[in-house]
Every structure is written in structure tokens, then in C-alpha cells.
Protein backbone atom coordinates (compact mmCIF):
# COMPACT_ATOMS: atom_id res chain seq x y z
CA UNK A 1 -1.20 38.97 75.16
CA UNK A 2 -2.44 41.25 78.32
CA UNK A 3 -6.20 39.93 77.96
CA UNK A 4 -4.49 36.13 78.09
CA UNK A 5 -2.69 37.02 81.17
CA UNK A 6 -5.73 38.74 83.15
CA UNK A 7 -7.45 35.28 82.12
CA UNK A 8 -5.16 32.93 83.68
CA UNK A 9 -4.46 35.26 86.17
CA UNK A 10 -8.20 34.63 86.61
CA UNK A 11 -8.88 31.36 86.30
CA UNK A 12 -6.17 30.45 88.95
CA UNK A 13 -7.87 32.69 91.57
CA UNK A 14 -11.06 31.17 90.82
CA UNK A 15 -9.66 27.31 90.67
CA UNK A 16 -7.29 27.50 93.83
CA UNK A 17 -6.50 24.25 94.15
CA UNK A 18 -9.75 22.33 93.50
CA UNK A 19 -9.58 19.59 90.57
CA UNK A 20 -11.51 18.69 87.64
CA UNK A 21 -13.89 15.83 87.09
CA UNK A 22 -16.54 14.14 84.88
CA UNK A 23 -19.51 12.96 86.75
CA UNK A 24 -21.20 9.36 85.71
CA UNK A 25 -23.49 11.10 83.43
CA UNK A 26 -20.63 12.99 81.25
CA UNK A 27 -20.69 16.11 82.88
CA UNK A 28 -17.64 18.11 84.08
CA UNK A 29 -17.07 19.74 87.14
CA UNK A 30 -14.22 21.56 89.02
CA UNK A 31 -14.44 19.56 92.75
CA UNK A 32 -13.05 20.71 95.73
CA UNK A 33 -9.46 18.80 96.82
CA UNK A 34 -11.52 16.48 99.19
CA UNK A 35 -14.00 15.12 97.02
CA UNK A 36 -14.23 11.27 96.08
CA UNK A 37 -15.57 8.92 93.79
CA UNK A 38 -19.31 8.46 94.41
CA UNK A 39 -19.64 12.12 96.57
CA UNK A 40 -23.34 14.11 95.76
CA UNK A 41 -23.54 17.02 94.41
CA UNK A 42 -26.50 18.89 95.62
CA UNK A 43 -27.87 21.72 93.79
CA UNK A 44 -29.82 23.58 96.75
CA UNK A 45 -32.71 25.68 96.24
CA UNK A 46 -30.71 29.36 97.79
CA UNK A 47 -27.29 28.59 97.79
CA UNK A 48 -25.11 30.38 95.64
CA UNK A 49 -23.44 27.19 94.36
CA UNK A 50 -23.58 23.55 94.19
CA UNK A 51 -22.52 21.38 97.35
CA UNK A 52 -20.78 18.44 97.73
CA UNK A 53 -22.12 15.98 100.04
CA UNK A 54 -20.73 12.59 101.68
CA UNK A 55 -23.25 10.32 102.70
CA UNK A 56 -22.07 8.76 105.89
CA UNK A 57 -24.06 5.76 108.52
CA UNK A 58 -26.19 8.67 109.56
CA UNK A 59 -26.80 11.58 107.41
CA UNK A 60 -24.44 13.35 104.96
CA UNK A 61 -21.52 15.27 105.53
CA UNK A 62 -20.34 18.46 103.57
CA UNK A 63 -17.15 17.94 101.83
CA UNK A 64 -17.12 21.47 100.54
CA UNK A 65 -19.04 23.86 97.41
């Protein structure tokens, strides 16, 4: 029962707050609270994790990682 608490205890430090999703090609994903429908997310060659991006009238914004 202590290794299922250290888990959870886990996996809600690591979570905090963001929300899960299935991308259009069946994948899942755990998003940041911002994120919407038809947001990128950007794999970047360096980064420690994947971004999400926004695309805007100019550019792209970042909606979070």
C-alpha cells in the first residue's frame, strides 16, 4: 500500500493541474490548462519537452510545455 501512495503522491506532483487529451491521430497527451482544440505540439530539436504552440495572424504563440 506505501509504493501506491508514493505513486499518486507522484503522479499529482508531476500532473499539477494540466489535463489529458487524445490528439487527431489517437495519441494521448497530458496538456497544459490553456491548451485548445487545434493547438501544435512541437517537438523541438533541444528542449527538454514538447511545446505547445498557438498559431496566431502573425506567428505562433506558446501556450505552455
Amino acid at each position: 500500500m506505501e509504493i501506491v501512495r508514493k505513486f499518486l503522491s507522484c503522479l499529482g506532483l508531476t500532473i499539477d493541474r494540466r489535463v489529458f487529451c487524445i490528439t487527431e491521430h489517437g495519441r494521448m497527451a497530458i496538456m497544459p490548462p490553456l491548451c485548445l482544440p487545434g493547438d501544435i505540439i512541437c517537438i523541438c530539436k533541444g528542449a527538454r519537452t514538447p511545446l505547445v504552440l498557438r498559431e496566431k495572424s502573425i506567428g505562433y504563440s506558446l501556450v505552455g510545455c
